[in-house]
C-alpha atoms as a PDB file:
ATOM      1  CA  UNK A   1     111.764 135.023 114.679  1.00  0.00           C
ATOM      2  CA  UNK A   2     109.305 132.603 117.033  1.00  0.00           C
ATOM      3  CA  UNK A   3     106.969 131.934 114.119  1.00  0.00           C
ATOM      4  CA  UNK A   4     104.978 128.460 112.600  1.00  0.00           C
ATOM      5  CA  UNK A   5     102.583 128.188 109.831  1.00  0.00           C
ATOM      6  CA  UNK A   6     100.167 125.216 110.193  1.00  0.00           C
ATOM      7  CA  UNK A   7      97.621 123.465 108.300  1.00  0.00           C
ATOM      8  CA  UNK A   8      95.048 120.599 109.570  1.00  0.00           C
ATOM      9  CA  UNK A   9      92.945 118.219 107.635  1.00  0.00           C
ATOM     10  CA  UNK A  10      90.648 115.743 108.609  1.00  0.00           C
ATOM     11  CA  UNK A  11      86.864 114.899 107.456  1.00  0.00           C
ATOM     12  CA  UNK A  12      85.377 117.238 109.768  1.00  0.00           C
ATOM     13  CA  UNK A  13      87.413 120.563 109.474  1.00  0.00           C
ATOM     14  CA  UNK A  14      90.139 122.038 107.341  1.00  0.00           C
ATOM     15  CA  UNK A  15      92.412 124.711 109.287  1.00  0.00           C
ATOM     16  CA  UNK A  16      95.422 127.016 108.205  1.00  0.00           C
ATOM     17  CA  UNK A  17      97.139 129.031 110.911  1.00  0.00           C
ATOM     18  CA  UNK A  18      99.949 131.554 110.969  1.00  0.00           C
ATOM     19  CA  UNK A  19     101.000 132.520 114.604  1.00  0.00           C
ATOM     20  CA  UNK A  20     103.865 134.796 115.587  1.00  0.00           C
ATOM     21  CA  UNK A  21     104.757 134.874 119.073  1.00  0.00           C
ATOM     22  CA  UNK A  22     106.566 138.315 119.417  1.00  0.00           C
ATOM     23  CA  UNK A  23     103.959 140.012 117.245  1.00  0.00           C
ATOM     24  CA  UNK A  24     101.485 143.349 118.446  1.00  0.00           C
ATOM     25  CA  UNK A  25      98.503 141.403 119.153  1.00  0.00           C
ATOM     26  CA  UNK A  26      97.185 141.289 115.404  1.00  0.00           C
ATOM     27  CA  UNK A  27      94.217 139.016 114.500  1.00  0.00           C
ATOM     28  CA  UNK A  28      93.123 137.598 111.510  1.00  0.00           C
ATOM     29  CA  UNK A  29      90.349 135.343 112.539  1.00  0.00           C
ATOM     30  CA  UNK A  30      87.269 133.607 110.626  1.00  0.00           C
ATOM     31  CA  UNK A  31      86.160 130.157 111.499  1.00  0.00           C
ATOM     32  CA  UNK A  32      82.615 130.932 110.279  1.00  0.00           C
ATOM     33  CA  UNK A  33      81.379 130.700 114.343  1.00  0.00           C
ATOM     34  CA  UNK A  34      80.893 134.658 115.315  1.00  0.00           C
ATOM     35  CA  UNK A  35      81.372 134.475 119.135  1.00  0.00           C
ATOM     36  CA  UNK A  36      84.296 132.029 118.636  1.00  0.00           C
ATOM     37  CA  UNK A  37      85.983 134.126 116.506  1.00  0.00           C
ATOM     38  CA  UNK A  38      85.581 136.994 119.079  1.00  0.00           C
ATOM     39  CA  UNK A  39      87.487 135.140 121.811  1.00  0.00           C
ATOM     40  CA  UNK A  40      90.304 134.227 118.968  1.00  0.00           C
ATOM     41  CA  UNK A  41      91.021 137.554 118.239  1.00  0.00           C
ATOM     42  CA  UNK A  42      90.440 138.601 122.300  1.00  0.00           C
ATOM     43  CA  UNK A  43      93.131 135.966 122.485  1.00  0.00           C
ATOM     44  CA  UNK A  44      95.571 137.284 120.058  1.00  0.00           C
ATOM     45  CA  UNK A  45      95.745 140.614 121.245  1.00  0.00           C
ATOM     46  CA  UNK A  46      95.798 140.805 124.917  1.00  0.00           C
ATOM     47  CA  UNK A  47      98.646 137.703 124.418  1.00  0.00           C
ATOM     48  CA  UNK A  48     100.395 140.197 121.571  1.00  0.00           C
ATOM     49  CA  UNK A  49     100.612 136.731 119.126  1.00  0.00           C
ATOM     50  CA  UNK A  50      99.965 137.717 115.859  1.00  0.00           C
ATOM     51  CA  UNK A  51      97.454 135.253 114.473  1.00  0.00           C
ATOM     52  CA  UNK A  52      96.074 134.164 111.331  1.00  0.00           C
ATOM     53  CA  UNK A  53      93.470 131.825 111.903  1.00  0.00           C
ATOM     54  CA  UNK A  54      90.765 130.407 108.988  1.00  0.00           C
ATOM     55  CA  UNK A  55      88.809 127.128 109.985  1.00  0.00           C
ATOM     56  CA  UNK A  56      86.255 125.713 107.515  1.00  0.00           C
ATOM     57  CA  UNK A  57      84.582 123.195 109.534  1.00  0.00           C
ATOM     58  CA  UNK A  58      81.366 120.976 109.871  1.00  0.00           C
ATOM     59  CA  UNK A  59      79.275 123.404 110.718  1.00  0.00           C
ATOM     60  CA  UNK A  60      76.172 121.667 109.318  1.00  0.00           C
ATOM     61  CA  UNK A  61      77.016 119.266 112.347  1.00  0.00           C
ATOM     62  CA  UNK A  62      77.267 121.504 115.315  1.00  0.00           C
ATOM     63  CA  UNK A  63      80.362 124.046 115.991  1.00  0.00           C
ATOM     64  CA  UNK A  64      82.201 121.461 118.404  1.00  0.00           C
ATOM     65  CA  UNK A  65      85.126 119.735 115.894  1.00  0.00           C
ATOM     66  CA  UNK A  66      85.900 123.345 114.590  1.00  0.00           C
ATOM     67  CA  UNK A  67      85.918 124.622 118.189  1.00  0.00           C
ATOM     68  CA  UNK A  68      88.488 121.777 119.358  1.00  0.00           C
ATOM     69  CA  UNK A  69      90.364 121.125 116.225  1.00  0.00           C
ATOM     70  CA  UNK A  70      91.455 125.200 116.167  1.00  0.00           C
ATOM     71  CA  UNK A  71      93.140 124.049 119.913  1.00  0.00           C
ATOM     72  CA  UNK A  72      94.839 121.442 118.557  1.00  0.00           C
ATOM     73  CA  UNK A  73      96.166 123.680 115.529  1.00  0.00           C
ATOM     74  CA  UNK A  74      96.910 127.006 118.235  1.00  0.00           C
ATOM     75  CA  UNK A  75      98.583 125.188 120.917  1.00  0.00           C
ATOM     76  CA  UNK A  76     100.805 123.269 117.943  1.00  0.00           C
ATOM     77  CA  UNK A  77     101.429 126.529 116.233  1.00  0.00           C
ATOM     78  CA  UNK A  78     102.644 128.055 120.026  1.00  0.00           C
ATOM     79  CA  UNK A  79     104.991 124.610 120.519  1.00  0.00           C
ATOM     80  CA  UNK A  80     106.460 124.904 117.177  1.00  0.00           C
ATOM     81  CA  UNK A  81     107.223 128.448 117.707  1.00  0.00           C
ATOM     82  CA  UNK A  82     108.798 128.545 120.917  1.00  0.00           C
ATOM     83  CA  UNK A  83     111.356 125.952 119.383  1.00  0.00           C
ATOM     84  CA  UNK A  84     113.304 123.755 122.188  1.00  0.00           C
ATOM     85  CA  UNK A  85     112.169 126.357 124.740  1.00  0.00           C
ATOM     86  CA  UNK A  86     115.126 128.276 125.523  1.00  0.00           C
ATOM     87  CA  UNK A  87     114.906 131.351 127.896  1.00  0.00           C
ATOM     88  CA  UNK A  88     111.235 131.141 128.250  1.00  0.00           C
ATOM     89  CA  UNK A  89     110.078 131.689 131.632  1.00  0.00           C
ATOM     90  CA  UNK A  90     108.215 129.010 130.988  1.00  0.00           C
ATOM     91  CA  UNK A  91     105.451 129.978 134.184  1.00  0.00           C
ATOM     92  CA  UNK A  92     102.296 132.227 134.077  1.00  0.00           C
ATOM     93  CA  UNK A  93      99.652 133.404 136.234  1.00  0.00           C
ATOM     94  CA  UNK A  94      96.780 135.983 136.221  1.00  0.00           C
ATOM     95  CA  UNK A  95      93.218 137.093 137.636  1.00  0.00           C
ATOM     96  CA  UNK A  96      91.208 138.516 135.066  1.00  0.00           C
ATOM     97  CA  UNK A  97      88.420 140.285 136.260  1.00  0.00           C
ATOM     98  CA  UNK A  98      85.133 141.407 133.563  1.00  0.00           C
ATOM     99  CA  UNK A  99      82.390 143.215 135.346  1.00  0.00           C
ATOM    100  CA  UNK A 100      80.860 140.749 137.575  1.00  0.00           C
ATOM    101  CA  UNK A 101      83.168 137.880 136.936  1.00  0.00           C
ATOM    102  CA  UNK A 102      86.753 136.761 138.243  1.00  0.00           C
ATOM    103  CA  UNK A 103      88.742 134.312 136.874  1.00  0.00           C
ATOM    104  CA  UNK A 104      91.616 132.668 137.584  1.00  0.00           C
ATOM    105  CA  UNK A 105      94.382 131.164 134.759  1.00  0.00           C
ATOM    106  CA  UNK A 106      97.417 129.468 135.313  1.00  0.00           C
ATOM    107  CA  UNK A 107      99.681 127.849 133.354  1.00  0.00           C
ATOM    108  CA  UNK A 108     103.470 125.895 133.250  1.00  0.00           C
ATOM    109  CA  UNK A 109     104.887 125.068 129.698  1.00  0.00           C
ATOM    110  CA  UNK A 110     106.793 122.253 131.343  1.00  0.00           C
ATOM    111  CA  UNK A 111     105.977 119.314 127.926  1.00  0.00           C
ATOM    112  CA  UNK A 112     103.406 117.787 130.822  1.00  0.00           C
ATOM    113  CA  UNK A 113      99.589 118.329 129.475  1.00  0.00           C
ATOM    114  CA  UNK A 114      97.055 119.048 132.067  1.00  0.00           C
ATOM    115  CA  UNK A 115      94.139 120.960 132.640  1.00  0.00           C
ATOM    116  CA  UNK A 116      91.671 121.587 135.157  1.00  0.00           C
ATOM    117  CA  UNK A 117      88.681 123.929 134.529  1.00  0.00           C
ATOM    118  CA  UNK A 118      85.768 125.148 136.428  1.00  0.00           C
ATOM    119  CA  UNK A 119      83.083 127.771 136.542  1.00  0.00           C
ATOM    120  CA  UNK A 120      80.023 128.106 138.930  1.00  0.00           C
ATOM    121  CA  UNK A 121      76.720 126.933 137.645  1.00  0.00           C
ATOM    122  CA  UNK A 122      75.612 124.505 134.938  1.00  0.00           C
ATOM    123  CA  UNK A 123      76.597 124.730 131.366  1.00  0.00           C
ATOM    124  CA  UNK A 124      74.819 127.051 129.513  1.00  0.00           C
ATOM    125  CA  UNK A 125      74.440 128.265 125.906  1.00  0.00           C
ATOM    126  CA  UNK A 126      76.019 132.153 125.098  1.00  0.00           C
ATOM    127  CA  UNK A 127      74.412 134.045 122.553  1.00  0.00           C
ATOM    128  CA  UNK A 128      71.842 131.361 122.550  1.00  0.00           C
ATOM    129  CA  UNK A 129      73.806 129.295 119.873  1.00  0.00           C
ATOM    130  CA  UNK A 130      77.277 128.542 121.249  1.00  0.00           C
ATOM    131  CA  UNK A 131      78.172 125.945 124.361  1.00  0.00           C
ATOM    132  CA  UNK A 132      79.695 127.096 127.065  1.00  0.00           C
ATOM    133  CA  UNK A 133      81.012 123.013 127.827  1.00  0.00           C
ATOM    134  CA  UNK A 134      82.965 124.480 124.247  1.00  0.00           C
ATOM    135  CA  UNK A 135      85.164 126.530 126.071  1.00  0.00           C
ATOM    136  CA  UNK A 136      86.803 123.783 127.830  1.00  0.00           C
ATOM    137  CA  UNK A 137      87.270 121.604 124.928  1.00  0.00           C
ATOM    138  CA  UNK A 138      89.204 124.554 123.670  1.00  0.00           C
ATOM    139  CA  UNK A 139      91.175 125.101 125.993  1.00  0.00           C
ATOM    140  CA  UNK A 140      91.916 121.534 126.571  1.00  0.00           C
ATOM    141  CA  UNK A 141      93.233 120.636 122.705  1.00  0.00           C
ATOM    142  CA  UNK A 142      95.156 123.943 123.372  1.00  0.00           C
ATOM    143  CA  UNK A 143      97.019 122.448 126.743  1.00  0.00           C
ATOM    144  CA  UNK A 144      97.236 118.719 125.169  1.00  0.00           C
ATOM    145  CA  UNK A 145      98.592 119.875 122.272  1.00  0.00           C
ATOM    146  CA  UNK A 146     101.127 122.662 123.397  1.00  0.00           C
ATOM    147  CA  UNK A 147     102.448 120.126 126.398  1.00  0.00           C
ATOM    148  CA  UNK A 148     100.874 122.416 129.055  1.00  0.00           C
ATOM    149  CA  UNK A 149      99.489 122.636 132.388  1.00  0.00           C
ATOM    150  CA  UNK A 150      97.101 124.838 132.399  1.00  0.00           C
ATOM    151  CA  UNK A 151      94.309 125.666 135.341  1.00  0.00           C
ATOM    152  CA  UNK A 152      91.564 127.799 134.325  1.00  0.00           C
ATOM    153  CA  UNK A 153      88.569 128.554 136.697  1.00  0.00           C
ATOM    154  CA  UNK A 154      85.683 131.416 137.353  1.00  0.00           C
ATOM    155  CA  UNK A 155      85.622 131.993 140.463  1.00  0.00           C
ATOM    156  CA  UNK A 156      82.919 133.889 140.191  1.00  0.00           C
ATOM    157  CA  UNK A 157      80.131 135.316 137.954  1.00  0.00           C
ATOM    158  CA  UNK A 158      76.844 135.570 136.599  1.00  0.00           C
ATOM    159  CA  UNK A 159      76.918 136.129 132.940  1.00  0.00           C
ATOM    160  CA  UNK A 160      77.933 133.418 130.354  1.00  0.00           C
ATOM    161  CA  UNK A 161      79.471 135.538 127.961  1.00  0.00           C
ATOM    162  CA  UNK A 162      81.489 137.891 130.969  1.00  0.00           C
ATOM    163  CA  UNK A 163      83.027 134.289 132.111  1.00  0.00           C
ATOM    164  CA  UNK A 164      83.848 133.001 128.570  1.00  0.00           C
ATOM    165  CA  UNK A 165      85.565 136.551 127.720  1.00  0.00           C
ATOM    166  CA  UNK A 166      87.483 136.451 131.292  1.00  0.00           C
ATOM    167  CA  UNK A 167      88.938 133.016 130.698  1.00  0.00           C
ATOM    168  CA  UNK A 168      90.176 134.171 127.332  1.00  0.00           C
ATOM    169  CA  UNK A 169      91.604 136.853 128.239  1.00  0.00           C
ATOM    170  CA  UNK A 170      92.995 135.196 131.187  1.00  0.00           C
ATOM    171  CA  UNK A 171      94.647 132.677 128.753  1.00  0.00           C
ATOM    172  CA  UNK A 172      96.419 135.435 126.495  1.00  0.00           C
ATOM    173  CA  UNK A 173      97.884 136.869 129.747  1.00  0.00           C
ATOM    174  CA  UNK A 174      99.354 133.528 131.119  1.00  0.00           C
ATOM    175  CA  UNK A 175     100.494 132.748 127.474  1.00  0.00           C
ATOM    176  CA  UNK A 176     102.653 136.082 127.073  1.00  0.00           C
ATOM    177  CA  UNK A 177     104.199 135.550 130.281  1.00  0.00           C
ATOM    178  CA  UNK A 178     105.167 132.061 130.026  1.00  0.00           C
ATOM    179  CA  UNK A 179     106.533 132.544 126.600  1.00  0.00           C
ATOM    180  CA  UNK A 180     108.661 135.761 127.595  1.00  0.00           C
ATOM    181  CA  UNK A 181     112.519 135.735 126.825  1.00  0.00           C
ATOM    182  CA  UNK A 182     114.508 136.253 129.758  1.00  0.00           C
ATOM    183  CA  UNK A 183     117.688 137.180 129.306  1.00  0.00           C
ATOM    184  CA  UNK A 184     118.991 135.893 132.860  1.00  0.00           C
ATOM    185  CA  UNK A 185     117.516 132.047 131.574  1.00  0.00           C
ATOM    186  CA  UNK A 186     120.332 129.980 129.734  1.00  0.00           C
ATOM    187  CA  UNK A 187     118.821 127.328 127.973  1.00  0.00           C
ATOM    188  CA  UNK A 188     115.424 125.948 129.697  1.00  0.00           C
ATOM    189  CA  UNK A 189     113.833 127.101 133.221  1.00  0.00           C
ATOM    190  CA  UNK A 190     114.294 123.229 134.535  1.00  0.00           C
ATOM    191  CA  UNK A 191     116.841 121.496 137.013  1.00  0.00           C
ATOM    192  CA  UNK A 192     116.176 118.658 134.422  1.00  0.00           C
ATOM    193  CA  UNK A 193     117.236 120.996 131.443  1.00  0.00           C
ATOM    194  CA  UNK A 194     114.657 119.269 129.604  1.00  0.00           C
ATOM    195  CA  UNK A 195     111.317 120.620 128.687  1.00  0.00           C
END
Protein backbone atom coordinates (compact mmCIF):
# COMPACT_ATOMS: atom_id res chain seq x y z
CA UNK A 1 0.00 0.00 0.00
CA UNK A 2 1.55 3.67 -1.26
CA UNK A 3 0.80 5.27 2.10
CA UNK A 4 2.93 7.92 4.70
CA UNK A 5 1.81 9.47 7.84
CA UNK A 6 3.59 12.80 8.61
CA UNK A 7 3.88 15.24 11.27
CA UNK A 8 5.63 18.89 11.17
CA UNK A 9 6.66 21.15 13.95
CA UNK A 10 8.13 24.34 13.99
CA UNK A 11 7.21 27.76 15.96
CA UNK A 12 4.84 28.84 13.47
CA UNK A 13 2.60 25.75 12.62
CA UNK A 14 2.04 22.23 13.84
CA UNK A 15 0.81 19.73 10.96
CA UNK A 16 -0.23 15.92 10.93
CA UNK A 17 -0.97 14.34 7.57
CA UNK A 18 -2.12 10.93 6.44
CA UNK A 19 -2.05 10.56 2.55
CA UNK A 20 -2.82 7.42 0.58
CA UNK A 21 -2.03 7.46 -2.93
CA UNK A 22 -4.37 4.70 -4.38
CA UNK A 23 -7.26 5.89 -2.23
CA UNK A 24 -11.10 7.22 -3.72
CA UNK A 25 -10.43 10.78 -3.42
CA UNK A 26 -11.39 11.06 0.43
CA UNK A 27 -10.65 14.31 2.34
CA UNK A 28 -10.24 15.05 5.72
CA UNK A 29 -9.16 18.61 5.75
CA UNK A 30 -9.10 21.52 8.53
CA UNK A 31 -6.29 23.97 8.68
CA UNK A 32 -8.59 26.57 10.30
CA UNK A 33 -8.28 28.79 6.68
CA UNK A 34 -11.92 28.06 4.92
CA UNK A 35 -11.01 28.66 1.22
CA UNK A 36 -7.70 26.77 1.75
CA UNK A 37 -9.23 23.97 3.01
CA UNK A 38 -11.61 23.96 -0.05
CA UNK A 39 -8.77 23.59 -2.57
CA UNK A 40 -7.23 20.67 -0.14
CA UNK A 41 -10.07 18.65 -0.33
CA UNK A 42 -10.65 19.83 -4.36
CA UNK A 43 -7.17 18.39 -4.40
CA UNK A 44 -7.74 15.12 -2.81
CA UNK A 45 -10.51 14.07 -4.75
CA UNK A 46 -10.13 14.88 -8.32
CA UNK A 47 -6.25 13.30 -7.63
CA UNK A 48 -8.23 10.12 -5.79
CA UNK A 49 -5.36 10.54 -2.68
CA UNK A 50 -6.98 9.95 0.33
CA UNK A 51 -5.96 12.74 2.67
CA UNK A 52 -5.98 13.58 6.17
CA UNK A 53 -4.82 16.90 6.62
CA UNK A 54 -5.04 19.10 10.22
CA UNK A 55 -2.71 22.28 10.37
CA UNK A 56 -2.81 24.46 13.51
CA UNK A 57 -0.91 27.37 12.45
CA UNK A 58 -0.14 31.14 13.21
CA UNK A 59 -3.05 32.37 12.21
CA UNK A 60 -2.92 35.43 14.50
CA UNK A 61 0.03 36.29 12.01
CA UNK A 62 -1.46 36.01 8.60
CA UNK A 63 -2.43 32.49 6.82
CA UNK A 64 1.00 32.37 4.79
CA UNK A 65 3.37 29.72 7.07
CA UNK A 66 0.22 27.41 7.35
CA UNK A 67 -0.41 27.84 3.61
CA UNK A 68 3.36 26.84 2.69
CA UNK A 69 4.25 24.60 5.51
CA UNK A 70 0.99 22.15 4.43
CA UNK A 71 3.25 21.99 0.82
CA UNK A 72 6.09 21.05 2.42
CA UNK A 73 4.15 18.29 4.56
CA UNK A 74 1.83 17.12 1.07
CA UNK A 75 4.54 16.94 -1.37
CA UNK A 76 6.73 14.87 1.53
CA UNK A 77 3.78 12.72 2.30
CA UNK A 78 3.44 12.04 -1.89
CA UNK A 79 7.56 11.28 -1.98
CA UNK A 80 7.40 9.01 0.89
CA UNK A 81 4.58 7.19 -0.57
CA UNK A 82 5.58 6.55 -3.95
CA UNK A 83 8.73 4.79 -2.33
CA UNK A 84 11.90 4.53 -4.85
CA UNK A 85 9.47 5.26 -7.69
CA UNK A 86 9.03 2.12 -9.41
CA UNK A 87 6.50 1.82 -12.35
CA UNK A 88 5.27 5.28 -11.99
CA UNK A 89 4.81 6.98 -15.15
CA UNK A 90 6.39 9.45 -13.59
CA UNK A 91 4.88 12.40 -16.38
CA UNK A 92 1.56 14.40 -16.24
CA UNK A 93 -0.25 16.91 -18.11
CA UNK A 94 -3.73 18.57 -18.19
CA UNK A 95 -5.95 21.73 -19.17
CA UNK A 96 -8.42 22.38 -16.69
CA UNK A 97 -10.96 24.56 -17.75
CA UNK A 98 -13.68 26.44 -14.85
CA UNK A 99 -16.15 28.71 -16.49
CA UNK A 100 -14.21 31.53 -17.78
CA UNK A 101 -10.78 30.31 -16.91
CA UNK A 102 -8.15 27.82 -18.54
CA UNK A 103 -5.33 26.56 -17.01
CA UNK A 104 -2.59 24.74 -17.82
CA UNK A 105 -0.54 22.07 -15.25
CA UNK A 106 2.29 20.09 -15.93
CA UNK A 107 4.38 18.14 -14.08
CA UNK A 108 7.64 15.40 -14.19
CA UNK A 109 8.44 13.52 -10.85
CA UNK A 110 11.99 13.23 -12.11
CA UNK A 111 13.83 14.15 -8.02
CA UNK A 112 14.60 17.74 -9.98
CA UNK A 113 12.39 20.64 -8.15
CA UNK A 114 11.10 23.31 -10.34
CA UNK A 115 8.29 25.40 -10.82
CA UNK A 116 7.10 28.03 -12.94
CA UNK A 117 3.70 29.73 -12.35
CA UNK A 118 1.71 32.39 -13.94
CA UNK A 119 -1.72 33.90 -14.18
CA UNK A 120 -2.90 37.13 -16.00
CA UNK A 121 -3.35 40.20 -13.92
CA UNK A 122 -1.99 41.38 -10.57
CA UNK A 123 -2.32 39.51 -7.38
CA UNK A 124 -5.40 39.82 -5.83
CA UNK A 125 -7.17 38.81 -2.60
CA UNK A 126 -10.18 35.80 -3.00
CA UNK A 127 -12.90 35.93 -0.72
CA UNK A 128 -11.50 39.20 0.36
CA UNK A 129 -9.23 37.50 3.05
CA UNK A 130 -6.96 34.99 1.30
CA UNK A 131 -3.81 35.90 -1.24
CA UNK A 132 -3.84 34.80 -4.36
CA UNK A 133 0.49 35.26 -4.38
CA UNK A 134 -0.58 32.08 -1.64
CA UNK A 135 -1.29 29.83 -4.24
CA UNK A 136 2.11 29.78 -5.58
CA UNK A 137 3.84 29.40 -2.38
CA UNK A 138 1.76 26.29 -2.20
CA UNK A 139 2.39 24.91 -4.90
CA UNK A 140 6.00 25.66 -4.76
CA UNK A 141 6.78 23.83 -1.08
CA UNK A 142 4.65 21.08 -2.82
CA UNK A 143 7.24 20.79 -6.03
CA UNK A 144 10.47 21.53 -3.70
CA UNK A 145 9.55 19.17 -1.44
CA UNK A 146 8.20 16.18 -3.60
CA UNK A 147 11.46 16.65 -6.12
CA UNK A 148 9.15 17.92 -8.92
CA UNK A 149 8.88 19.93 -11.91
CA UNK A 150 5.93 21.29 -12.01
CA UNK A 151 4.49 24.25 -14.52
CA UNK A 152 1.32 25.70 -13.56
CA UNK A 153 -0.22 28.72 -15.48
CA UNK A 154 -3.87 30.46 -16.26
CA UNK A 155 -3.96 31.10 -19.36
CA UNK A 156 -6.80 32.78 -19.06
CA UNK A 157 -9.53 34.22 -16.76
CA UNK A 158 -11.27 36.74 -14.94
CA UNK A 159 -12.28 35.55 -11.58
CA UNK A 160 -9.79 34.96 -8.66
CA UNK A 161 -11.44 32.21 -7.13
CA UNK A 162 -12.33 30.32 -10.91
CA UNK A 163 -8.29 30.51 -11.44
CA UNK A 164 -7.31 29.33 -7.90
CA UNK A 165 -9.96 26.31 -8.21
CA UNK A 166 -8.58 25.52 -11.94
CA UNK A 167 -4.98 25.29 -10.84
CA UNK A 168 -6.02 22.91 -8.10
CA UNK A 169 -7.74 20.90 -9.84
CA UNK A 170 -5.26 20.98 -12.52
CA UNK A 171 -2.67 19.78 -9.90
CA UNK A 172 -4.79 16.63 -8.69
CA UNK A 173 -5.03 15.63 -12.40
CA UNK A 174 -1.22 15.84 -13.19
CA UNK A 175 -0.59 14.17 -9.73
CA UNK A 176 -2.80 10.94 -10.50
CA UNK A 177 -1.23 10.55 -13.71
CA UNK A 178 2.27 10.86 -12.83
CA UNK A 179 1.88 8.60 -9.91
CA UNK A 180 -0.03 5.78 -11.98
CA UNK A 181 1.42 2.13 -11.92
CA UNK A 182 2.17 0.89 -15.19
CA UNK A 183 2.54 -2.41 -15.54
CA UNK A 184 4.74 -2.23 -18.87
CA UNK A 185 7.45 0.15 -16.49
CA UNK A 186 10.18 -2.11 -14.75
CA UNK A 187 11.72 -0.25 -12.18
CA UNK A 188 11.86 3.73 -12.91
CA UNK A 189 10.69 5.64 -16.27
CA UNK A 190 14.57 6.94 -16.71
CA UNK A 191 17.52 5.89 -19.13
CA UNK A 192 19.44 6.85 -15.88
CA UNK A 193 17.32 4.31 -13.76
CA UNK A 194 17.58 6.78 -11.14
CA UNK A 195 14.89 9.07 -9.99
Amino acid sequence: MRSATLQRDTAETRIRCQLKLDGSGRAGIATGIGFFDHMLTLLARHSLMDVELEAKGDLEVDCHHTVEDCGIVLGQAVKQALGDKAGIRRYGWCFLPMDETLARVVIDIGGRPFLDFRFPGQPVTIGGNFPFSLIEEFFRAFAFNLGANIHADVLYGRDSHHMAEALFKGLAKVVAQAVALDPRIEGVLSTKEVL
